[in-house]
PDB file of N, CA and C in Angstrom:
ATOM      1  N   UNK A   1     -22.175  -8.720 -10.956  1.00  0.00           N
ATOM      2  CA  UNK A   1     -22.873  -7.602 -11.550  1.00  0.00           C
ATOM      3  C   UNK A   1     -21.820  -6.625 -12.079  1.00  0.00           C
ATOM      4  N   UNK A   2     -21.885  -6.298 -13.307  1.00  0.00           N
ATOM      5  CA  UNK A   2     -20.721  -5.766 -14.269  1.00  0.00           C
ATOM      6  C   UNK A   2     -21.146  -3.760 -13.365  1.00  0.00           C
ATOM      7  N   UNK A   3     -19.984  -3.459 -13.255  1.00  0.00           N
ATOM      8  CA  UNK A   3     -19.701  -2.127 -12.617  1.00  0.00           C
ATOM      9  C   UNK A   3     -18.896  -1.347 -12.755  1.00  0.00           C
ATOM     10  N   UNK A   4     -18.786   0.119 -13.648  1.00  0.00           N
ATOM     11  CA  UNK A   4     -17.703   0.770 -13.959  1.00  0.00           C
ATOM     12  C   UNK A   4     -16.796   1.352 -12.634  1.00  0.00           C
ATOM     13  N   UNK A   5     -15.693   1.260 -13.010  1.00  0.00           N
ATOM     14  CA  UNK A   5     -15.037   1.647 -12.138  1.00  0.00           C
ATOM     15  C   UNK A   5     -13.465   2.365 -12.809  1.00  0.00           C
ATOM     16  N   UNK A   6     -13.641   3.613 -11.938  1.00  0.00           N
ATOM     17  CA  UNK A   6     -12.243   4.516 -12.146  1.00  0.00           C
ATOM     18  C   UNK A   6     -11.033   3.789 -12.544  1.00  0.00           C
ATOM     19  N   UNK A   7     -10.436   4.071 -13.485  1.00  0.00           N
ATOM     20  CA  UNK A   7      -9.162   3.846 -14.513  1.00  0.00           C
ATOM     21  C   UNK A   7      -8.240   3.571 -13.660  1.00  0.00           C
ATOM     22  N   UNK A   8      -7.808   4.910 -12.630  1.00  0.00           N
ATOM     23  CA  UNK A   8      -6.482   4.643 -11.441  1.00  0.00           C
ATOM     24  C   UNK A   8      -7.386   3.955 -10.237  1.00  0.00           C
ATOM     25  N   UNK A   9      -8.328   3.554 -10.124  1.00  0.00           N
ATOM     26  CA  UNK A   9      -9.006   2.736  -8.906  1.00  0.00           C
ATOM     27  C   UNK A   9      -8.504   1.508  -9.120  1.00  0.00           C
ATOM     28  N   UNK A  10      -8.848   1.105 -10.863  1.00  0.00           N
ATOM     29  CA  UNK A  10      -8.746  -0.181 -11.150  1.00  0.00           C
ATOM     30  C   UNK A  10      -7.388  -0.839 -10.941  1.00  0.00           C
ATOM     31  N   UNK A  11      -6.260   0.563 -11.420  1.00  0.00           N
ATOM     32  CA  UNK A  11      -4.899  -0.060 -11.700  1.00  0.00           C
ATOM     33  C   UNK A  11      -4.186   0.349 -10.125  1.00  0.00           C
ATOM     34  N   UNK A  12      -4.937   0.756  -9.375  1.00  0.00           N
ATOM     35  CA  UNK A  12      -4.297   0.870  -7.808  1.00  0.00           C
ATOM     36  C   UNK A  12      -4.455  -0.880  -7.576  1.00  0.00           C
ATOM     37  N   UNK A  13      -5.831  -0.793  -7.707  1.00  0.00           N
ATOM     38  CA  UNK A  13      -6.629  -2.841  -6.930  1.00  0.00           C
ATOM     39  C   UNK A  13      -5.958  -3.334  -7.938  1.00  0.00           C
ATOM     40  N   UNK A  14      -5.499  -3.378  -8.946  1.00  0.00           N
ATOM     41  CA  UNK A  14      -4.558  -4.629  -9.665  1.00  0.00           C
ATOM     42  C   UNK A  14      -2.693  -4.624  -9.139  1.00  0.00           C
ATOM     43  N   UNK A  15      -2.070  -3.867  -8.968  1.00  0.00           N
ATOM     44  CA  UNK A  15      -0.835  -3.633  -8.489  1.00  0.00           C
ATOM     45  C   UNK A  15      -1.026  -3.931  -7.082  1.00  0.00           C
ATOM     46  N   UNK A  16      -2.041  -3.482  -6.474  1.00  0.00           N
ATOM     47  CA  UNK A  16      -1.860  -3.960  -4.569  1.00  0.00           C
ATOM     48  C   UNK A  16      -2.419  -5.129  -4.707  1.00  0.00           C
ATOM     49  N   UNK A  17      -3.234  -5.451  -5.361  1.00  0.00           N
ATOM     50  CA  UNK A  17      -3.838  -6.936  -4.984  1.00  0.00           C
ATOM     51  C   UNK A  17      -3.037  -8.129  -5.878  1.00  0.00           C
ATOM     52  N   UNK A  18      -2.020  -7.316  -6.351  1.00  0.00           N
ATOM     53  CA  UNK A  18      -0.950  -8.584  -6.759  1.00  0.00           C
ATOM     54  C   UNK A  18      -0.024  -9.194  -5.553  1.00  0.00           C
ATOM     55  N   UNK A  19       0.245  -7.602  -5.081  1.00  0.00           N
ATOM     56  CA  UNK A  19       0.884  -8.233  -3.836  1.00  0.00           C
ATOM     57  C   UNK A  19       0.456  -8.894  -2.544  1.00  0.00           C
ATOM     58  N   UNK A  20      -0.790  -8.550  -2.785  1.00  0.00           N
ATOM     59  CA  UNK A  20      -1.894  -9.682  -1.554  1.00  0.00           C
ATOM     60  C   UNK A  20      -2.394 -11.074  -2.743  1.00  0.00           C
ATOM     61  N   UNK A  21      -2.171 -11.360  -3.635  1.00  0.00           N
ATOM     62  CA  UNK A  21      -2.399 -12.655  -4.481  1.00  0.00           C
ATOM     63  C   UNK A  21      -3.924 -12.362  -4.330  1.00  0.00           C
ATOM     64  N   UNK A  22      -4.687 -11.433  -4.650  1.00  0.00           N
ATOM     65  CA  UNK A  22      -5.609 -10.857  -5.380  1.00  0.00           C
ATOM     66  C   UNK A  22      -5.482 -10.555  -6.268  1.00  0.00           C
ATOM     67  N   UNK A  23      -7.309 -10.835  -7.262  1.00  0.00           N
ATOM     68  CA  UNK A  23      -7.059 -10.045  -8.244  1.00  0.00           C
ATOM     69  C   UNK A  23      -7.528  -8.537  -8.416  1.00  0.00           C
ATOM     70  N   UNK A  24      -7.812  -7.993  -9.222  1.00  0.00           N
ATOM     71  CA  UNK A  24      -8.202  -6.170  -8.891  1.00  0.00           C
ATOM     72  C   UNK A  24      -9.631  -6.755  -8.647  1.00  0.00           C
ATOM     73  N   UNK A  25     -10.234  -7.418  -9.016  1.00  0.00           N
ATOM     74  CA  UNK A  25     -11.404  -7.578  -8.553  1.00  0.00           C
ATOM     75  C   UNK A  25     -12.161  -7.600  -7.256  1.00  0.00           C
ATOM     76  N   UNK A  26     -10.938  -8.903  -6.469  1.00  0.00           N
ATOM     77  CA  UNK A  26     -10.980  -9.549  -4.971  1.00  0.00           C
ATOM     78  C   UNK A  26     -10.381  -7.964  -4.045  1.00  0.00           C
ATOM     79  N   UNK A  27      -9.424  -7.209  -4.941  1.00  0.00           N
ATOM     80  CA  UNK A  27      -8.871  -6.173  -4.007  1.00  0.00           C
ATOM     81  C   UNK A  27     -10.172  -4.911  -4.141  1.00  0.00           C
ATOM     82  N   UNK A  28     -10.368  -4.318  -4.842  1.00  0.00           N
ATOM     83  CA  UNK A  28     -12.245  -3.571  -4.752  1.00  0.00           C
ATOM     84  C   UNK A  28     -13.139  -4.332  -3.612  1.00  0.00           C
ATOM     85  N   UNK A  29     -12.881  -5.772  -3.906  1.00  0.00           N
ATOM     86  CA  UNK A  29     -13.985  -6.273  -2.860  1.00  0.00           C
ATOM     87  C   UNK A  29     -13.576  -5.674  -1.250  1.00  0.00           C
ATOM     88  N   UNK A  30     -12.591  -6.048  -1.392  1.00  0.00           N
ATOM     89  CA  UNK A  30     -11.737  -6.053   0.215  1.00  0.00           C
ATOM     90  C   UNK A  30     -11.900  -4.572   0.183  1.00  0.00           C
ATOM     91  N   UNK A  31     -11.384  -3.981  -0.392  1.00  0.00           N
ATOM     92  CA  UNK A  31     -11.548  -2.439   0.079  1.00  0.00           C
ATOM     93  C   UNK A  31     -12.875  -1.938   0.390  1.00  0.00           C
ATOM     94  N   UNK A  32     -14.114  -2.200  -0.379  1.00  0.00           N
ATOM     95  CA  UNK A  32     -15.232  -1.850  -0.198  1.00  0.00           C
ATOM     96  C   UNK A  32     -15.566  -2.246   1.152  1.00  0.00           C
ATOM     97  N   UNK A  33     -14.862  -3.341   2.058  1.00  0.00           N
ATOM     98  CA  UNK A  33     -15.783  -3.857   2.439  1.00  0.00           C
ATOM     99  C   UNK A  33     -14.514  -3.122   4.189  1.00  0.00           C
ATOM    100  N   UNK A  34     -13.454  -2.869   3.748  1.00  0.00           N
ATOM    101  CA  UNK A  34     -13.215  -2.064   4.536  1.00  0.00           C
ATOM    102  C   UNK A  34     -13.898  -0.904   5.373  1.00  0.00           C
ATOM    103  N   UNK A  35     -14.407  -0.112   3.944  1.00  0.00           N
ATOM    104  CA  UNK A  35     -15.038   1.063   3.556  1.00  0.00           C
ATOM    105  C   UNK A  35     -16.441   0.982   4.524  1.00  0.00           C
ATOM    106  N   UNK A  36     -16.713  -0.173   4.028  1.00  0.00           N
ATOM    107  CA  UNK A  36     -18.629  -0.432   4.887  1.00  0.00           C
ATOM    108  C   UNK A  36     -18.288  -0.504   6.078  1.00  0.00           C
ATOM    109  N   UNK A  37     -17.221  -1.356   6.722  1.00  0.00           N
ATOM    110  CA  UNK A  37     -17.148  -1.419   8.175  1.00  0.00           C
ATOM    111  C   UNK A  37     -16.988  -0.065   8.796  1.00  0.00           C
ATOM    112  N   UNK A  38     -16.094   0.693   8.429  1.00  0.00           N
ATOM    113  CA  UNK A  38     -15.544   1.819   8.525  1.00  0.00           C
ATOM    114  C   UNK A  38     -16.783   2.304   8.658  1.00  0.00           C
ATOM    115  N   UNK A  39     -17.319   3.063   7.769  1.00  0.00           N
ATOM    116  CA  UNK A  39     -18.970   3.973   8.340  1.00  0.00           C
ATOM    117  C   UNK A  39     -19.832   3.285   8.877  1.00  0.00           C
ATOM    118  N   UNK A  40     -20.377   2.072   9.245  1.00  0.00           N
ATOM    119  CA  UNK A  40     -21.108   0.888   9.562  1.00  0.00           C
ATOM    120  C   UNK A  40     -20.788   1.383  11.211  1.00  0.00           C
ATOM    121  N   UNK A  41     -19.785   1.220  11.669  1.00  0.00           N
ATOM    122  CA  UNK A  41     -19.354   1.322  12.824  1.00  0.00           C
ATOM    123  C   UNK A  41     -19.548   2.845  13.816  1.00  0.00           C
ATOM    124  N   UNK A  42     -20.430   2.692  14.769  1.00  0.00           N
ATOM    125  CA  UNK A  42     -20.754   3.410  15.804  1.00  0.00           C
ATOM    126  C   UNK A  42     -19.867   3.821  16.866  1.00  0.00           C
ATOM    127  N   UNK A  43     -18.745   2.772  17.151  1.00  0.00           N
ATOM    128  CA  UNK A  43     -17.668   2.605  17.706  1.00  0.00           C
ATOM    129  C   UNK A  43     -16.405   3.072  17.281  1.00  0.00           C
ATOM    130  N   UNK A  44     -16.692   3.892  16.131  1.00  0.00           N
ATOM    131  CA  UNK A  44     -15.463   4.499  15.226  1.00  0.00           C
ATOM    132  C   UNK A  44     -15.797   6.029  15.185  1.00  0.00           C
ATOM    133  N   UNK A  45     -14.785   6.154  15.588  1.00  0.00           N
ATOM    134  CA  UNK A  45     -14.685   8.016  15.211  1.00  0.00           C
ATOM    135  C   UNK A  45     -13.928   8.508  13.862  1.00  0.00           C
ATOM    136  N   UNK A  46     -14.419   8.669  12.670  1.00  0.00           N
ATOM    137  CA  UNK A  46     -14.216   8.792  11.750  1.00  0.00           C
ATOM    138  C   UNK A  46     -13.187  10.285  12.177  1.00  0.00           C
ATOM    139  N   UNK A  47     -13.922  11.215  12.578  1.00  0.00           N
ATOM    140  CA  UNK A  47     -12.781  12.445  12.289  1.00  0.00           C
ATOM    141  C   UNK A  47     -11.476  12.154  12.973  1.00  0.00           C
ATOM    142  N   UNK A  48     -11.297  11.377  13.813  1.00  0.00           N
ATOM    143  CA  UNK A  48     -10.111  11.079  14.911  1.00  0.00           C
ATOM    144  C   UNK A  48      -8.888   9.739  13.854  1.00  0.00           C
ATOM    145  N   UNK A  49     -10.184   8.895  13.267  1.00  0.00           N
ATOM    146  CA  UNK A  49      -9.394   8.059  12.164  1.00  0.00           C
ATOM    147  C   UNK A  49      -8.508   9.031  10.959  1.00  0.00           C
ATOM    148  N   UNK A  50      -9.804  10.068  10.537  1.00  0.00           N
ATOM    149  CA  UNK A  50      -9.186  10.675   8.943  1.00  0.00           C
ATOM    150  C   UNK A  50      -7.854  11.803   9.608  1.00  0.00           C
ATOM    151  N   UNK A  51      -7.949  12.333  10.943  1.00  0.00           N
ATOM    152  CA  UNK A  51      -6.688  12.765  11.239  1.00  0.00           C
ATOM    153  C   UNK A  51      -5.130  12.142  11.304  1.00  0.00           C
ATOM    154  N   UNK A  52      -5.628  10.898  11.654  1.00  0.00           N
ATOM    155  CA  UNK A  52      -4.283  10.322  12.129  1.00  0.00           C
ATOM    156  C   UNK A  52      -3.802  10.088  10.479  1.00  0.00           C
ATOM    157  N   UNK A  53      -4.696   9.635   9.786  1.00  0.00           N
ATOM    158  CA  UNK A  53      -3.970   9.746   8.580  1.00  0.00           C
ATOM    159  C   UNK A  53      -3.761  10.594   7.918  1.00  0.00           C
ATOM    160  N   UNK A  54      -4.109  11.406   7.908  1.00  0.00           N
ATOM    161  CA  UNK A  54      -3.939  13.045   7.343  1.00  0.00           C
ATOM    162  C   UNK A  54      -2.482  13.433   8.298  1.00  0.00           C
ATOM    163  N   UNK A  55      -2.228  12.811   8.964  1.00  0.00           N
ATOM    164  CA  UNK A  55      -0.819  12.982  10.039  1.00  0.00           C
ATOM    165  C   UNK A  55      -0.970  13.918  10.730  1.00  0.00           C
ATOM    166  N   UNK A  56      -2.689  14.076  11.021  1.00  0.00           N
ATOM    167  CA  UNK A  56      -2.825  15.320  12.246  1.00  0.00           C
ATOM    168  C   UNK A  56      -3.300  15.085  13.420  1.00  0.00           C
ATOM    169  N   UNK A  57      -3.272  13.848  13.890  1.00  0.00           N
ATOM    170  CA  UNK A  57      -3.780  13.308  15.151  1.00  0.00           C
ATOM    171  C   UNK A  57      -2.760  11.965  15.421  1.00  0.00           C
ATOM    172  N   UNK A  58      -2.757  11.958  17.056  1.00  0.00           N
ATOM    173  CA  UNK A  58      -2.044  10.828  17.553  1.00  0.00           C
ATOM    174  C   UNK A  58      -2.778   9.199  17.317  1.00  0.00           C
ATOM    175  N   UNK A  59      -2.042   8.335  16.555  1.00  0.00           N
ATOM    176  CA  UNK A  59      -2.195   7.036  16.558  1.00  0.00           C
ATOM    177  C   UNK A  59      -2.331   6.599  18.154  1.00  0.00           C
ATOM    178  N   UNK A  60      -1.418   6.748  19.185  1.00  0.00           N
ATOM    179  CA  UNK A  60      -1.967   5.644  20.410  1.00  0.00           C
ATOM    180  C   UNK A  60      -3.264   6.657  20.863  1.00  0.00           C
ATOM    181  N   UNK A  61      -3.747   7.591  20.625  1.00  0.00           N
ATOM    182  CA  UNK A  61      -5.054   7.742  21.119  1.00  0.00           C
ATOM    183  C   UNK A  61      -6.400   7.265  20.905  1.00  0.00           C
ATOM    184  N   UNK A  62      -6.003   6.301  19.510  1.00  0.00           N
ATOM    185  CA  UNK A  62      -7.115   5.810  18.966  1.00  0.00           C
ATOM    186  C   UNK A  62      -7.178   4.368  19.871  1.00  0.00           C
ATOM    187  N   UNK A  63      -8.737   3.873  19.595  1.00  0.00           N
ATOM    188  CA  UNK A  63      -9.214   2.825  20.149  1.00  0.00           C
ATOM    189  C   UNK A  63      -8.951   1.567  19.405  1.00  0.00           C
ATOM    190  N   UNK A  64      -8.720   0.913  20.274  1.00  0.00           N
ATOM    191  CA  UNK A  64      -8.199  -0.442  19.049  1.00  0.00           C
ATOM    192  C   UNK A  64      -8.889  -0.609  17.327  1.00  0.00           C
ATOM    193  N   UNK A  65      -9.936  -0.640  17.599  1.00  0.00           N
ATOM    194  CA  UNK A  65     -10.798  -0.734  16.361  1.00  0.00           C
ATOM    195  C   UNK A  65     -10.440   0.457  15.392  1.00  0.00           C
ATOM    196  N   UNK A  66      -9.841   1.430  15.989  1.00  0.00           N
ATOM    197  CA  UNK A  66     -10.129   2.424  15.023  1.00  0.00           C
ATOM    198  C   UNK A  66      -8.394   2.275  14.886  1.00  0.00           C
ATOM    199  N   UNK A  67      -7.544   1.986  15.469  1.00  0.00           N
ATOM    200  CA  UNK A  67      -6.159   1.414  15.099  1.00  0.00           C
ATOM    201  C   UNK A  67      -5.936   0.522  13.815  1.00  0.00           C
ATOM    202  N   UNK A  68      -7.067  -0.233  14.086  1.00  0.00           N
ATOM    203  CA  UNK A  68      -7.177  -1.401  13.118  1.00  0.00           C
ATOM    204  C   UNK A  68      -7.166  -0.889  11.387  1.00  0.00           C
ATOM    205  N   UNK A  69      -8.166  -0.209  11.582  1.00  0.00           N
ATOM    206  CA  UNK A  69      -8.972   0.449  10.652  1.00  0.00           C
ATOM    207  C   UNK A  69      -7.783   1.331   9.917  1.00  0.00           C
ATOM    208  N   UNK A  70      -6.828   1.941  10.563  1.00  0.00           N
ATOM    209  CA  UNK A  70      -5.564   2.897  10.122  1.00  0.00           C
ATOM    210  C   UNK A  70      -5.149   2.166   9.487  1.00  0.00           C
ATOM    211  N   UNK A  71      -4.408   0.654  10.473  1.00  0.00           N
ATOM    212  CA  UNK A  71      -3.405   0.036   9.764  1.00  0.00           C
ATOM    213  C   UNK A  71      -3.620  -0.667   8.544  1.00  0.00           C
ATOM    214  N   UNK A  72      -5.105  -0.843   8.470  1.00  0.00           N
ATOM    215  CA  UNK A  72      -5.567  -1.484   7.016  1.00  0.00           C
ATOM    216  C   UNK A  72      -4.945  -0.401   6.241  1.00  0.00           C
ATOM    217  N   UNK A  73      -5.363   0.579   6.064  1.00  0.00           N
ATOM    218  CA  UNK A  73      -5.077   2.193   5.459  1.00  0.00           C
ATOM    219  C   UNK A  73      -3.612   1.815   5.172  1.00  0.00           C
ATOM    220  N   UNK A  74      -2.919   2.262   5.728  1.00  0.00           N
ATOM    221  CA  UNK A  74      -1.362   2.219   5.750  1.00  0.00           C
ATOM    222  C   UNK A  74      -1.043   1.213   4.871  1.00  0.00           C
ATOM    223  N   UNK A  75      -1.614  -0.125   5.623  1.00  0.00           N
ATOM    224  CA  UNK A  75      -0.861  -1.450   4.696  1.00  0.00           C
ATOM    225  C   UNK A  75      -1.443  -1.183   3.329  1.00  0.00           C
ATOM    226  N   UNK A  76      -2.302  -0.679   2.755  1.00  0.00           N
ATOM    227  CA  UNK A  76      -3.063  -0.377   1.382  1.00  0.00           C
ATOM    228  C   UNK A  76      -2.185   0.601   0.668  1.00  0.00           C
ATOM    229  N   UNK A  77      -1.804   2.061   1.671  1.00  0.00           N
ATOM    230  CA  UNK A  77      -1.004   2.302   0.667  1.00  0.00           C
ATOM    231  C   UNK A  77       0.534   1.987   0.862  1.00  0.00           C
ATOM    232  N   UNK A  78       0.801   1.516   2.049  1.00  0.00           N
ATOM    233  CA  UNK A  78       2.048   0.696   1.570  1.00  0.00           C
ATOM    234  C   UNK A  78       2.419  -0.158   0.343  1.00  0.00           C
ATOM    235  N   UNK A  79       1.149  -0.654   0.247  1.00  0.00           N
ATOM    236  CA  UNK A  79       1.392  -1.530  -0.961  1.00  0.00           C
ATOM    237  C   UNK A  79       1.474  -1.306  -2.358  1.00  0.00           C
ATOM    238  N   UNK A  80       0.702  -0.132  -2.202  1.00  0.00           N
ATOM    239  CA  UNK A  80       0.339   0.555  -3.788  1.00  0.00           C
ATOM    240  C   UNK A  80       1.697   1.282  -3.939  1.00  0.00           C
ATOM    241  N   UNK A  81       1.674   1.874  -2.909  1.00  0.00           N
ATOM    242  CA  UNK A  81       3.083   2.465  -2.974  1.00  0.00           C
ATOM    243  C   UNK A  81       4.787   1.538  -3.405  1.00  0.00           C
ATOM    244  N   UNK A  82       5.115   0.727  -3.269  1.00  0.00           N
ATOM    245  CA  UNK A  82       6.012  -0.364  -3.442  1.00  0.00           C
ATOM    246  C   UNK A  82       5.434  -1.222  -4.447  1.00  0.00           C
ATOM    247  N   UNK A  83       4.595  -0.873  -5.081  1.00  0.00           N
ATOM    248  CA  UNK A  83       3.880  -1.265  -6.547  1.00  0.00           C
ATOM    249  C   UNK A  83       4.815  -0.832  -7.412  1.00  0.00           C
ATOM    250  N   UNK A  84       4.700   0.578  -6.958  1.00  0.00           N
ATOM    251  CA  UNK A  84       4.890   1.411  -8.020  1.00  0.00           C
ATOM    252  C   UNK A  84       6.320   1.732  -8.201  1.00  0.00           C
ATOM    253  N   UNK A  85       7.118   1.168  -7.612  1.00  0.00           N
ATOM    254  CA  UNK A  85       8.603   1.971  -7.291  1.00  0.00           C
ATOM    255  C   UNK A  85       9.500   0.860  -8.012  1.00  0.00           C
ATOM    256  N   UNK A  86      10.472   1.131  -8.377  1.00  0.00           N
ATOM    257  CA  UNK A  86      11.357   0.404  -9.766  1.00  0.00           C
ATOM    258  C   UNK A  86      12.962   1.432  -9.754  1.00  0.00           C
ATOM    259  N   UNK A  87      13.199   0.571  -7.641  1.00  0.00           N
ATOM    260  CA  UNK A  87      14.446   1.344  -7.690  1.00  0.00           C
ATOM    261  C   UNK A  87      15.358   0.297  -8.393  1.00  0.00           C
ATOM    262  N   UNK A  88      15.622  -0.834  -9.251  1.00  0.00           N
ATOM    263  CA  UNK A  88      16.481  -0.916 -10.059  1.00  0.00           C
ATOM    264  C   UNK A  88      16.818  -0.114 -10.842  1.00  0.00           C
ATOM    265  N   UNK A  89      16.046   0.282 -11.999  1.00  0.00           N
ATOM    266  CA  UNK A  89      15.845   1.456 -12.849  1.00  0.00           C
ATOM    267  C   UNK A  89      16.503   2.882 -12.137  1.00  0.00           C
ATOM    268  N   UNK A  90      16.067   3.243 -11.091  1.00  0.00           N
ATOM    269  CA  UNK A  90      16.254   4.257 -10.215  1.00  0.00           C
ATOM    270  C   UNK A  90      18.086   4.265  -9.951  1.00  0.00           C
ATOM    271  N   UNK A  91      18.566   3.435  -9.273  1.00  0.00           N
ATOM    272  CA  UNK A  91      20.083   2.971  -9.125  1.00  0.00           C
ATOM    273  C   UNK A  91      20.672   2.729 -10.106  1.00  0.00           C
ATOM    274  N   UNK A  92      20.320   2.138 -11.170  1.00  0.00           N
ATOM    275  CA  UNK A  92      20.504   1.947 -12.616  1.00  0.00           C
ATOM    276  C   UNK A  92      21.007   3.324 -13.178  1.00  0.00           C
ATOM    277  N   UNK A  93      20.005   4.107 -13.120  1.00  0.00           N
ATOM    278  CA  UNK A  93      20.290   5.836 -13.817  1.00  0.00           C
ATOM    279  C   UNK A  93      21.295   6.195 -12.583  1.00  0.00           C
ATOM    280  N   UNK A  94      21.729   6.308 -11.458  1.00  0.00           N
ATOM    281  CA  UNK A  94      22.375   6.895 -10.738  1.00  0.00           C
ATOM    282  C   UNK A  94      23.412   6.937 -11.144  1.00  0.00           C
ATOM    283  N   UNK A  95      24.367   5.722 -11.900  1.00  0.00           N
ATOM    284  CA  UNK A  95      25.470   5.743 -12.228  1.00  0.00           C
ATOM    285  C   UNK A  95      25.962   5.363 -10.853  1.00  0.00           C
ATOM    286  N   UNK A  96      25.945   4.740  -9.980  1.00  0.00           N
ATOM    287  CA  UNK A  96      27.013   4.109  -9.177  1.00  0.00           C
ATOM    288  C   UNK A  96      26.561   2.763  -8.641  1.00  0.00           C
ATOM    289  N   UNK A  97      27.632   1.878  -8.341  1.00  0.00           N
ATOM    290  CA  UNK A  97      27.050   0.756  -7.824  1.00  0.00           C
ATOM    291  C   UNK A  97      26.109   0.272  -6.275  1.00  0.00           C
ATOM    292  N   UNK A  98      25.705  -0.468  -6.370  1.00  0.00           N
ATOM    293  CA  UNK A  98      24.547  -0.619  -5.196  1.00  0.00           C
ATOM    294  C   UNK A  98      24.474  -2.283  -5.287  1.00  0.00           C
ATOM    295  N   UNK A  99      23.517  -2.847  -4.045  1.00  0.00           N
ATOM    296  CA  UNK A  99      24.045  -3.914  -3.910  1.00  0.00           C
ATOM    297  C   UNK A  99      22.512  -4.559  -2.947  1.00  0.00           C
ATOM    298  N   UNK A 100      22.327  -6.026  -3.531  1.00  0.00           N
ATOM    299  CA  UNK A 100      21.138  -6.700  -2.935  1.00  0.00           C
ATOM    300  C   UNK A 100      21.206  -7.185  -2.513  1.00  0.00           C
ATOM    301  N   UNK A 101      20.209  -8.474  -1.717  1.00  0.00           N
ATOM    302  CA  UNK A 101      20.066  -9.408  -1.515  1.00  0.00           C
ATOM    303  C   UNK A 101      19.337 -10.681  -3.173  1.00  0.00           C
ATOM    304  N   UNK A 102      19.815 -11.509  -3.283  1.00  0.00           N
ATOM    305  CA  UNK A 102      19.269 -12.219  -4.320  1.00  0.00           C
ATOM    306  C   UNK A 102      17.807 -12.981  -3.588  1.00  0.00           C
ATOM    307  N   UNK A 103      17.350 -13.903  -4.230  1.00  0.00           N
ATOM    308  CA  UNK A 103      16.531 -14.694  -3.604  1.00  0.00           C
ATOM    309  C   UNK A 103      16.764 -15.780  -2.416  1.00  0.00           C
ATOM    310  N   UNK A 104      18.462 -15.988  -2.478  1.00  0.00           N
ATOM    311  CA  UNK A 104      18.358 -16.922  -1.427  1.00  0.00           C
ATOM    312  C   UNK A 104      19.211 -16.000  -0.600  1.00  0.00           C
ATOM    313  N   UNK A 105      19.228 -14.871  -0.238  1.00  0.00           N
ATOM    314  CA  UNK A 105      19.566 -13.868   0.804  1.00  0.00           C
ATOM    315  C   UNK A 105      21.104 -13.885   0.511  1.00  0.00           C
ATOM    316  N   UNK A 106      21.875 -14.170  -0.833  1.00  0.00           N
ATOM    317  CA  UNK A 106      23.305 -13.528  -1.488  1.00  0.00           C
ATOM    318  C   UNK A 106      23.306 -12.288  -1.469  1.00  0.00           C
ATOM    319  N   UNK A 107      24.243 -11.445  -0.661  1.00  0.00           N
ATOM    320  CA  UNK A 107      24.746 -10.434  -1.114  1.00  0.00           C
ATOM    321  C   UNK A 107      25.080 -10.438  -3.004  1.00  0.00           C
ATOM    322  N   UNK A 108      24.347  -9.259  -3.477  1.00  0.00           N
ATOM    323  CA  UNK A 108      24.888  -9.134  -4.883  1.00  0.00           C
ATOM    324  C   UNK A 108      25.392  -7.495  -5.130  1.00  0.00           C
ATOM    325  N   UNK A 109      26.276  -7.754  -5.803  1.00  0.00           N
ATOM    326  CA  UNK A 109      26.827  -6.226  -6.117  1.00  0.00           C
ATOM    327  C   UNK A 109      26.557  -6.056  -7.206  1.00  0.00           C
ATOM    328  N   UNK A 110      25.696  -5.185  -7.497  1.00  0.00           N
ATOM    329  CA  UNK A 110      25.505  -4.282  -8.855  1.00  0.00           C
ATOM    330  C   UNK A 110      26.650  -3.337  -9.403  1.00  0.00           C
ATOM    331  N   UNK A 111      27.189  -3.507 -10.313  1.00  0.00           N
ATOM    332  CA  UNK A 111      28.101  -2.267 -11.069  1.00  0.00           C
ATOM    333  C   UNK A 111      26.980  -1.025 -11.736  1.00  0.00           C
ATOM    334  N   UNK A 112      28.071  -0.097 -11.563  1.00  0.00           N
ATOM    335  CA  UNK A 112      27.564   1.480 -11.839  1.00  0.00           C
ATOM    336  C   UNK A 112      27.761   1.076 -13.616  1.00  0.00           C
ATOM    337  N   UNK A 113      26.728   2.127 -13.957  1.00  0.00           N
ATOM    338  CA  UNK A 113      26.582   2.185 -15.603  1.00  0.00           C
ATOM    339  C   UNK A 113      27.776   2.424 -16.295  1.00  0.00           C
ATOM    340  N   UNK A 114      28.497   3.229 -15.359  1.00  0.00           N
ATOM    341  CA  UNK A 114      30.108   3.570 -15.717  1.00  0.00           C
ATOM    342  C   UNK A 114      31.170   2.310 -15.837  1.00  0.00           C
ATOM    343  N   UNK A 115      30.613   1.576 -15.174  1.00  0.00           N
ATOM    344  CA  UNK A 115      31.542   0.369 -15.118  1.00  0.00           C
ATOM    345  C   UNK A 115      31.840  -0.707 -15.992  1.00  0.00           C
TER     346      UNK A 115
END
């Protein structure tokens, strides 16, 4: 069923759900369905959840379920977050050298722009 949906909603669920091998589609699904459990649940203390992420309440005080429920949170915007970040570019403009791992775990040294 065709459904509009917010511009930065869409391009959050396409960048995180690349990195879960979703598409923005499958990642809306998953989130929604986060979302339903989340209020669905009798066993959840919503104001005790929206604190800990708001960074105003203690994580080990929560109940497993509602732990759960954070770390979905977290890993979501962990992901969106490391979507979005392009520290090559970033180290690149710094002007000095910096240094990776390649794909098969090589140390690589990057030269500074100066170099």
């Amino acid at each position: 069923m065709p459904t509009r949906i917010d511009g930065d909603l869409f391009a959050a669920a396409k960048s995180t759900g690349a990195l879960q091998s979703r598409s923005a589609a499958q990642q809306i699904d998953h989130w929604a369905r986060i979302g339903r459990e989340f209020e669905a649940s009798a066993n959840v203390s919503h104001r005790d959840v929206e604190a800990v992420l708001a960074g105003e309440g203690p994580y080990d005080a929560l109940h497993e379920r509602e732990q759960a429920i954070v770390r979905a949170v977290w890993d979501e915007r962990f992901a969106t977050r490391l979507a979005s970040l392009d520290l090559e570019k970033k180290f690149e403009a710094s002007g000095v050298k910096w240094a990776e791992a390649d794909n098969e775990g090589n140390l690589v040294i990057r030269p500074s722009a100066d170099s």
